[in-house]
PDB file of N, CA and C in Angstrom:
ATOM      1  N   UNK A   1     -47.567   7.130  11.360  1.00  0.00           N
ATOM      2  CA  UNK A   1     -47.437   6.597  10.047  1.00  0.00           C
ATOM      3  C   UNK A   1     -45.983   6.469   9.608  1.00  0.00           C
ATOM      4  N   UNK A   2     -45.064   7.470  10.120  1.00  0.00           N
ATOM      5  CA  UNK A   2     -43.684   7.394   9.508  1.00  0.00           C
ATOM      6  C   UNK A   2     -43.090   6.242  10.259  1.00  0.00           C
ATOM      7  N   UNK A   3     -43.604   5.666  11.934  1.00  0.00           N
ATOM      8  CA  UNK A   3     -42.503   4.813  12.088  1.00  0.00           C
ATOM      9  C   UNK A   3     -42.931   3.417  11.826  1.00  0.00           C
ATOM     10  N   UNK A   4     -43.802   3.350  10.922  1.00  0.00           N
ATOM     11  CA  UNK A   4     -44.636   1.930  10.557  1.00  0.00           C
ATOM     12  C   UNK A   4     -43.334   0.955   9.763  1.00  0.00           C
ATOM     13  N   UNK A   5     -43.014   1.792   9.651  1.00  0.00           N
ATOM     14  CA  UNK A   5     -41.632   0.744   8.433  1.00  0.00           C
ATOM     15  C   UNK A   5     -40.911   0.201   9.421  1.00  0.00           C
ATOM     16  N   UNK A   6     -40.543   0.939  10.532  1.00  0.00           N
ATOM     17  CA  UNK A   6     -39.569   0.678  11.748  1.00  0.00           C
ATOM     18  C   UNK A   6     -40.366  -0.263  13.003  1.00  0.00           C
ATOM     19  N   UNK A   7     -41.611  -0.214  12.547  1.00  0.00           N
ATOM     20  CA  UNK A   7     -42.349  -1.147  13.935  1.00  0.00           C
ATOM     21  C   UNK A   7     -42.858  -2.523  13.589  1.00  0.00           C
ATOM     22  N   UNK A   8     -42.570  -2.626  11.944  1.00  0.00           N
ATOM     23  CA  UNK A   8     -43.166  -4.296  11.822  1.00  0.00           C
ATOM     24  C   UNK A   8     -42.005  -5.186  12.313  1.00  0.00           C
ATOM     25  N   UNK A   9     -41.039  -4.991  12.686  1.00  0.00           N
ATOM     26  CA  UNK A   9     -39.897  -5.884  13.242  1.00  0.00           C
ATOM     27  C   UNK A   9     -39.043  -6.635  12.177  1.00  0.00           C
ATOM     28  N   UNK A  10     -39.099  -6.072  11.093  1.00  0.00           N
ATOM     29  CA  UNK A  10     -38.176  -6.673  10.124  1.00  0.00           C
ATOM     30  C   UNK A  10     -37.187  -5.596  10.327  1.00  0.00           C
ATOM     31  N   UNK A  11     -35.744  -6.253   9.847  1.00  0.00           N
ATOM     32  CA  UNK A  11     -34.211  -5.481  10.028  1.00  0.00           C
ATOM     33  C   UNK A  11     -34.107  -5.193   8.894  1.00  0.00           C
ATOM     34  N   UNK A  12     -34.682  -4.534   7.708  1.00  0.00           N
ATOM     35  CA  UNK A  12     -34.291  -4.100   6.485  1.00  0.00           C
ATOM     36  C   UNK A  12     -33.054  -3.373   6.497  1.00  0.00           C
ATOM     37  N   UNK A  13     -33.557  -1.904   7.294  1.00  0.00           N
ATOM     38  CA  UNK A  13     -32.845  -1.135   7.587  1.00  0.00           C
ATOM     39  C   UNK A  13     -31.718  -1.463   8.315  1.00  0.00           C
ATOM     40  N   UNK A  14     -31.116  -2.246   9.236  1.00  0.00           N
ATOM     41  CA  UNK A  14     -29.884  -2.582   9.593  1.00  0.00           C
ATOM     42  C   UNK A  14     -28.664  -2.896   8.502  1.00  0.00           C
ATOM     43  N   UNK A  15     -29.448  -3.557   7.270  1.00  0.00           N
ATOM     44  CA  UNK A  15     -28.218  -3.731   6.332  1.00  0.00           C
ATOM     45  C   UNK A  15     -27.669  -2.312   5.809  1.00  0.00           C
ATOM     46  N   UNK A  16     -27.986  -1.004   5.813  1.00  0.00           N
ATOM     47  CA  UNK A  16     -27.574  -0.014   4.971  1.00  0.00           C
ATOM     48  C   UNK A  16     -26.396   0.685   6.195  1.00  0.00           C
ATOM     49  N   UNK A  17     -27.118   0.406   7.550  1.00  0.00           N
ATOM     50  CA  UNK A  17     -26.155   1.008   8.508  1.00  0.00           C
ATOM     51  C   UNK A  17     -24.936   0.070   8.711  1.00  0.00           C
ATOM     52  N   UNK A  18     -24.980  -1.227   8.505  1.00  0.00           N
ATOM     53  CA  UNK A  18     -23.560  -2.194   8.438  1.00  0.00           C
ATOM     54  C   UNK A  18     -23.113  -1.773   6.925  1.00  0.00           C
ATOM     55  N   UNK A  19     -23.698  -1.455   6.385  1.00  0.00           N
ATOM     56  CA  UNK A  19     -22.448  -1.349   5.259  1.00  0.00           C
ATOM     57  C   UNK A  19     -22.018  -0.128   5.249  1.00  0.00           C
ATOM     58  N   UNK A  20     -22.404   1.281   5.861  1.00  0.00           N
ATOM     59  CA  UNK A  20     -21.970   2.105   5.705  1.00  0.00           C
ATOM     60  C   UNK A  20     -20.920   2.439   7.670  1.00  0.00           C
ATOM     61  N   UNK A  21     -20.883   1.479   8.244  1.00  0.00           N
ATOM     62  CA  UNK A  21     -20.118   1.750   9.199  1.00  0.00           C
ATOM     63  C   UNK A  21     -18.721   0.890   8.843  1.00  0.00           C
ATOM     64  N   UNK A  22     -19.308  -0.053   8.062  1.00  0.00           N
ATOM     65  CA  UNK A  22     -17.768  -0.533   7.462  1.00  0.00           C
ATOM     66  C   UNK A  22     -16.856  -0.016   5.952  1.00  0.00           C
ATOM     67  N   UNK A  23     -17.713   0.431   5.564  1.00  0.00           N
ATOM     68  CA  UNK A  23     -17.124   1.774   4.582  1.00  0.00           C
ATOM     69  C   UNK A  23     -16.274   3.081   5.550  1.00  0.00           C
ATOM     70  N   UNK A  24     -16.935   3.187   6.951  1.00  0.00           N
ATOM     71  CA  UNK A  24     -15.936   4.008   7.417  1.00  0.00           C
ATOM     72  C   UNK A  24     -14.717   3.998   7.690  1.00  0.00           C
ATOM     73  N   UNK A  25     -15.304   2.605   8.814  1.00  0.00           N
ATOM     74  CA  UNK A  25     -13.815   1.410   9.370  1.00  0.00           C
ATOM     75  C   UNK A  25     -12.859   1.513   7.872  1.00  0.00           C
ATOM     76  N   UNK A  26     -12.955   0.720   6.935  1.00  0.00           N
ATOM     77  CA  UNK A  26     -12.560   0.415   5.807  1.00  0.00           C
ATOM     78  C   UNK A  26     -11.735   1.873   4.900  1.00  0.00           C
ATOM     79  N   UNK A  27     -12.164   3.065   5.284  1.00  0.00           N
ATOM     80  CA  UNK A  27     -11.684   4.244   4.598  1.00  0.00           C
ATOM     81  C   UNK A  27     -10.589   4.640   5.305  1.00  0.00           C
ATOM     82  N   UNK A  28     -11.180   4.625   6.894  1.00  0.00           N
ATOM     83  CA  UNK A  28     -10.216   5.069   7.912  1.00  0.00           C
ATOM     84  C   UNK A  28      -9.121   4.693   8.215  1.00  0.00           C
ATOM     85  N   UNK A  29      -8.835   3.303   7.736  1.00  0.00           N
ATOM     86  CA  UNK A  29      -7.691   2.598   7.604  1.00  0.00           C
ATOM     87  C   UNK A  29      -6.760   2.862   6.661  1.00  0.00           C
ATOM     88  N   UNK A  30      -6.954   3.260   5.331  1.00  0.00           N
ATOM     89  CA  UNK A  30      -6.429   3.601   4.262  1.00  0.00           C
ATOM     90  C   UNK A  30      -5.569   4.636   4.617  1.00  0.00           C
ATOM     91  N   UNK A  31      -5.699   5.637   5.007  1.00  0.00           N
ATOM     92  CA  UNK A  31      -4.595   6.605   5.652  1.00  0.00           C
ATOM     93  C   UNK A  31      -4.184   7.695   3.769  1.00  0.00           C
ATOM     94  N   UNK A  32      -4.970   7.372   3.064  1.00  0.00           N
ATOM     95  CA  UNK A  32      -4.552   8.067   1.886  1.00  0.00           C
ATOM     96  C   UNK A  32      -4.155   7.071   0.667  1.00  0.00           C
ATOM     97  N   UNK A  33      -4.158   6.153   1.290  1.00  0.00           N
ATOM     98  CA  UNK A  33      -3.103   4.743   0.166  1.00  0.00           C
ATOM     99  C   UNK A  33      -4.386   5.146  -1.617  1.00  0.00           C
ATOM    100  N   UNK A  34      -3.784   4.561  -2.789  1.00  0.00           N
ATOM    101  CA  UNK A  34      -4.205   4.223  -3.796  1.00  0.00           C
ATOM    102  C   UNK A  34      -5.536   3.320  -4.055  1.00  0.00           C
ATOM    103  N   UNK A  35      -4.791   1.739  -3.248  1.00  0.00           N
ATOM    104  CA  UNK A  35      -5.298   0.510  -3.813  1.00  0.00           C
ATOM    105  C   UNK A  35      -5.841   0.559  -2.677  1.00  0.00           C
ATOM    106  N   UNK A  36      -6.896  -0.349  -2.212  1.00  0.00           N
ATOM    107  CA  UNK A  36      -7.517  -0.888  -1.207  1.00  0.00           C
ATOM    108  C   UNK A  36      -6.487  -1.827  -0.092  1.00  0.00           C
ATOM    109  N   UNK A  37      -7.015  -1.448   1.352  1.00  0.00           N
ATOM    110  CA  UNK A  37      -6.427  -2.592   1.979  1.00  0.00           C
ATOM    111  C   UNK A  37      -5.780  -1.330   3.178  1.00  0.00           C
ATOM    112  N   UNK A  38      -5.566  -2.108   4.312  1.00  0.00           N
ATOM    113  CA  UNK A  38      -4.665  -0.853   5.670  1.00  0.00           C
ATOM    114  C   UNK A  38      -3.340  -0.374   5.631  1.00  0.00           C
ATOM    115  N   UNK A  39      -2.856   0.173   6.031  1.00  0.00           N
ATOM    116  CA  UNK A  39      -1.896   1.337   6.271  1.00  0.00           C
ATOM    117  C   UNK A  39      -1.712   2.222   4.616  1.00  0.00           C
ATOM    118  N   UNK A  40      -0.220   2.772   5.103  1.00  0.00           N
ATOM    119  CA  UNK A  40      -0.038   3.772   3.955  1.00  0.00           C
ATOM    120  C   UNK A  40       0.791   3.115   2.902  1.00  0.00           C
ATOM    121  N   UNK A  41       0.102   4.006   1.559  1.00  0.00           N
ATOM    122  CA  UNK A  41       1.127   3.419   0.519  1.00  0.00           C
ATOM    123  C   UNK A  41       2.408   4.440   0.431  1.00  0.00           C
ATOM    124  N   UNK A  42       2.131   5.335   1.053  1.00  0.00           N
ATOM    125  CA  UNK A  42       3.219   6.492   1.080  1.00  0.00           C
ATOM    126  C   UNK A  42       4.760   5.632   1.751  1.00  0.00           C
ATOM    127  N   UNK A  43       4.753   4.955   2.554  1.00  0.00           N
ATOM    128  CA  UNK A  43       5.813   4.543   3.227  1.00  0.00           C
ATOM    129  C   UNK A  43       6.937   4.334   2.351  1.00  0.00           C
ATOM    130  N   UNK A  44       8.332   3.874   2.204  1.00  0.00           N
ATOM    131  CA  UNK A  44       8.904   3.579   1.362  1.00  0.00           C
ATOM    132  C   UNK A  44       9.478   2.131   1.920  1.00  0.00           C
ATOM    133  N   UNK A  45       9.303   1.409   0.570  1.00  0.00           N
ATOM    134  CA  UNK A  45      10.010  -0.066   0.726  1.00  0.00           C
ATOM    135  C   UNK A  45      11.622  -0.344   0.800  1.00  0.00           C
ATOM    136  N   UNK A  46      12.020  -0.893   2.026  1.00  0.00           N
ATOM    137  CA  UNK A  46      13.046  -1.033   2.187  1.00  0.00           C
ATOM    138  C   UNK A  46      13.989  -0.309   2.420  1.00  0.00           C
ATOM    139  N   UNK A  47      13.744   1.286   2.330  1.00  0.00           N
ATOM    140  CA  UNK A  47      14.616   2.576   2.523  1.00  0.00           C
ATOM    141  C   UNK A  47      14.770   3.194   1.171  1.00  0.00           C
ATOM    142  N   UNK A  48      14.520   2.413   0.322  1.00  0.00           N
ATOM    143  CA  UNK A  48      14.810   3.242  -0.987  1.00  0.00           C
ATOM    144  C   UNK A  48      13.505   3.949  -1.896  1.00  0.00           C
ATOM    145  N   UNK A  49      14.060   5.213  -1.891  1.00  0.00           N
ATOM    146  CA  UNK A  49      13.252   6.100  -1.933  1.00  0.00           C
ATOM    147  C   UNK A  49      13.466   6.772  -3.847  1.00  0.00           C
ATOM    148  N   UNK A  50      12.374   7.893  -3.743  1.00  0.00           N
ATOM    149  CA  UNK A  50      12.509   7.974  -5.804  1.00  0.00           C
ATOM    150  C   UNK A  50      13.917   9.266  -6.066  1.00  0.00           C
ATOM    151  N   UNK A  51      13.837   9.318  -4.914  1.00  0.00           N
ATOM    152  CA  UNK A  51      14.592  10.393  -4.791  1.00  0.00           C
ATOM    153  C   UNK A  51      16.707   9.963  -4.707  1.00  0.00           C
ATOM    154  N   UNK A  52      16.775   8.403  -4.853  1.00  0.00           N
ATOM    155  CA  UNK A  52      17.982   7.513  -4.867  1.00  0.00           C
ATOM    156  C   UNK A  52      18.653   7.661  -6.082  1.00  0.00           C
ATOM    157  N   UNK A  53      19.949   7.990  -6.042  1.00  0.00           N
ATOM    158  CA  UNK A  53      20.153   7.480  -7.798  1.00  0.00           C
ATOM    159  C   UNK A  53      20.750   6.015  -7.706  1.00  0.00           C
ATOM    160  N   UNK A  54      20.667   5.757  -9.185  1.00  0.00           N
ATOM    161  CA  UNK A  54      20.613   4.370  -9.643  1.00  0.00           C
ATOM    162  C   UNK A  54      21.487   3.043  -8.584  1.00  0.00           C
ATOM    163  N   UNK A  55      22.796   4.312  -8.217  1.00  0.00           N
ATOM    164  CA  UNK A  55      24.283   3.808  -7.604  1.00  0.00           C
ATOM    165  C   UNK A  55      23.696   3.436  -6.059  1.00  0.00           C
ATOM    166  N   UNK A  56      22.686   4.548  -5.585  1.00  0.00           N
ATOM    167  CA  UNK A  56      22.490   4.236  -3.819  1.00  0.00           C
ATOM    168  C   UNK A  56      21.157   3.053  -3.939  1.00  0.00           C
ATOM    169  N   UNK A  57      20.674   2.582  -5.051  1.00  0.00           N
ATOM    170  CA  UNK A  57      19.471   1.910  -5.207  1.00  0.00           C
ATOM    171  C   UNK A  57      20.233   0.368  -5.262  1.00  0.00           C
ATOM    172  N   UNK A  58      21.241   0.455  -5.945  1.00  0.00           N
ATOM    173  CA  UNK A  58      21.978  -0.671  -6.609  1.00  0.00           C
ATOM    174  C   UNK A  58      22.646  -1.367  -5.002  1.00  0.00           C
ATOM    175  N   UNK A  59      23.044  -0.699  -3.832  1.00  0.00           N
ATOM    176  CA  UNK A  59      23.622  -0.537  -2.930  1.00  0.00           C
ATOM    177  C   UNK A  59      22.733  -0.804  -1.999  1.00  0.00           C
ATOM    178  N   UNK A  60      21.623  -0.099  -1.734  1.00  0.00           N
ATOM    179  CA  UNK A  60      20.801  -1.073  -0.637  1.00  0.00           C
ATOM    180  C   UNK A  60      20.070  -2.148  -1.332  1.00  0.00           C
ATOM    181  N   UNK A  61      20.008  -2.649  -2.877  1.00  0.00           N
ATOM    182  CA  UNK A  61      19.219  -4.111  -2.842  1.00  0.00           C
ATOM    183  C   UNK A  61      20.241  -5.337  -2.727  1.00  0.00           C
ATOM    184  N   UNK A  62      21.683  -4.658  -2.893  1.00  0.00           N
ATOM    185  CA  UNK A  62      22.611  -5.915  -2.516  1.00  0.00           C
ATOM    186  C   UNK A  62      22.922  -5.629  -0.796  1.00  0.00           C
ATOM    187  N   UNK A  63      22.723  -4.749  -0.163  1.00  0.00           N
ATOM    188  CA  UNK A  63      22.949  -5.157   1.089  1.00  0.00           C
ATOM    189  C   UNK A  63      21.571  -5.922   1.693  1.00  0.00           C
ATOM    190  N   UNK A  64      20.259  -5.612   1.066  1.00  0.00           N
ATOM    191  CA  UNK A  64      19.145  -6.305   1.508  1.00  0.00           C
ATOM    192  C   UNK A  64      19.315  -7.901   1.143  1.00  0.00           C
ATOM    193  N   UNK A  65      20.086  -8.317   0.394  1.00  0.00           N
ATOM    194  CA  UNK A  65      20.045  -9.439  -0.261  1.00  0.00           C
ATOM    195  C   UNK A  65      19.422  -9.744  -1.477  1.00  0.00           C
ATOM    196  N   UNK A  66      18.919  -8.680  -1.924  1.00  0.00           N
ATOM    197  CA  UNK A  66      18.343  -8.895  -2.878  1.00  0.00           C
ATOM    198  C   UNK A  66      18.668  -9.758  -4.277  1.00  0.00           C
ATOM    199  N   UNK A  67      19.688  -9.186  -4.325  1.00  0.00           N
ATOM    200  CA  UNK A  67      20.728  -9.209  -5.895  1.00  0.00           C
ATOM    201  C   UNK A  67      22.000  -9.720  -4.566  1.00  0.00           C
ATOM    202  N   UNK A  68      22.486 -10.985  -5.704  1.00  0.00           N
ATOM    203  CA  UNK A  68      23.732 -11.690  -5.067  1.00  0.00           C
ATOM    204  C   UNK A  68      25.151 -10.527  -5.558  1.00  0.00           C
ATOM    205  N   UNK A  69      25.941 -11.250  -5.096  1.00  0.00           N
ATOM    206  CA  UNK A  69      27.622 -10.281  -5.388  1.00  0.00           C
ATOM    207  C   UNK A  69      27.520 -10.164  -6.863  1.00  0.00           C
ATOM    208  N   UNK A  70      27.251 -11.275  -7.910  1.00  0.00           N
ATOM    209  CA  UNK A  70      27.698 -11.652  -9.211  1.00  0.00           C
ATOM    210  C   UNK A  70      26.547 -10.075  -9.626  1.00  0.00           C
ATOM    211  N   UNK A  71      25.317 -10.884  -9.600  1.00  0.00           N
ATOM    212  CA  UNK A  71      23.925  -9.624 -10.171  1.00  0.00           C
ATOM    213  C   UNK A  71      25.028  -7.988  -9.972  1.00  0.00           C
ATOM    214  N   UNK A  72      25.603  -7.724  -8.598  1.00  0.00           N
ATOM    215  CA  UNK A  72      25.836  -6.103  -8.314  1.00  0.00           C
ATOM    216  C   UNK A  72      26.926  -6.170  -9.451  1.00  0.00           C
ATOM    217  N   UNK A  73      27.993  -6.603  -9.552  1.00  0.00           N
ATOM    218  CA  UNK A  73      29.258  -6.683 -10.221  1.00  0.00           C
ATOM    219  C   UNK A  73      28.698  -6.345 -11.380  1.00  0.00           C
ATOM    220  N   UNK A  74      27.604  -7.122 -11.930  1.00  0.00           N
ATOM    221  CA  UNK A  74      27.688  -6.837 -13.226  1.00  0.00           C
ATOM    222  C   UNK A  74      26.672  -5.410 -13.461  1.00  0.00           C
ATOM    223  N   UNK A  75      25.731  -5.857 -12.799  1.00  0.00           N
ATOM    224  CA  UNK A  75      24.800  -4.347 -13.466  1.00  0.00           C
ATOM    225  C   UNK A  75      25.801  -2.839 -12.773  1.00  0.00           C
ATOM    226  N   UNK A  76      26.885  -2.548 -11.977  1.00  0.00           N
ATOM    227  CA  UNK A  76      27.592  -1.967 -11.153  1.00  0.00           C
ATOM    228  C   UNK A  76      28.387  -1.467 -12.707  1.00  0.00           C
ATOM    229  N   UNK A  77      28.634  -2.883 -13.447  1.00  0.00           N
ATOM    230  CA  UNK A  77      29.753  -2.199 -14.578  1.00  0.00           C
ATOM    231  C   UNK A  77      28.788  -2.102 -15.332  1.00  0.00           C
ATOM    232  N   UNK A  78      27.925  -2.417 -15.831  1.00  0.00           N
ATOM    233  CA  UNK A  78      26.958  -1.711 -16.732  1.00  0.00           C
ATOM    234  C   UNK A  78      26.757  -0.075 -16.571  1.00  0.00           C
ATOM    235  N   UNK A  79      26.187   0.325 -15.367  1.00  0.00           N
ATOM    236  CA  UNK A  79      26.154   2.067 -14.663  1.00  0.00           C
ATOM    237  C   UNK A  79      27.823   2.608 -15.073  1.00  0.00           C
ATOM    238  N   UNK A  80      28.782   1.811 -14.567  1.00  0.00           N
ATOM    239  CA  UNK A  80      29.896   2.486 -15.374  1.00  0.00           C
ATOM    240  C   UNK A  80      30.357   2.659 -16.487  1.00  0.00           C
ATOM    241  N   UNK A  81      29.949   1.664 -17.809  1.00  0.00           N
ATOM    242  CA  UNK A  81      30.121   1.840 -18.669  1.00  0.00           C
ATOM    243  C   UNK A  81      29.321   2.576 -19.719  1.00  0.00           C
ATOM    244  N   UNK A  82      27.956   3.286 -19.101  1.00  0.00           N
ATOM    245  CA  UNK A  82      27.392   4.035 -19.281  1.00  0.00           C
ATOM    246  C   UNK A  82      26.190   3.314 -20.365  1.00  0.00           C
ATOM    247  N   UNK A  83      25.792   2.243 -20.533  1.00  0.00           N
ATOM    248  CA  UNK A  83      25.086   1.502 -21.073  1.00  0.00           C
ATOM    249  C   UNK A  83      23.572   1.458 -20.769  1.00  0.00           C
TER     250      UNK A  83
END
């Protein structure tokens, strides 16, 4: 009587085991991250870390390219003029 559900040949039951083997896949990838989606959110972008002050932050986004010469010059004298 119990395997009557399992012997009429309908796949009911296959949908609960695909969604819960891709909930694994799908967790296992996360590695700890916040938002959804693979690898870690822990990594740090670009080298700069929370632990930078303003001066070593200002310094790797103009060597990344980020911010042109003019952008560093000025926000550079802004940090010096204490603004």
């Amino acid at each position: 009587m119990f395997a009557a559900e399992f012997s009429d040949g309908s796949l009911w039951w296959l949908f609960p085991l695909v969604m819960i083997a891709l909930c694994f896949f799908m967790m296992r990838g996360r590695k700890g991250s916040a938002m959804c989606g693979f690898g870690s959110r822990k990594e740090d972008t670009h080298g700069i870390k929370t632990s930078d002050s303003a001066k070593d932050i200002l310094d790797k986004r103009f060597a990344l390219g980020e911010i042109d010469k003019q952008e560093y010059e000025e926000k550079k004298q802004l940090m010096n003029s204490g603004i």
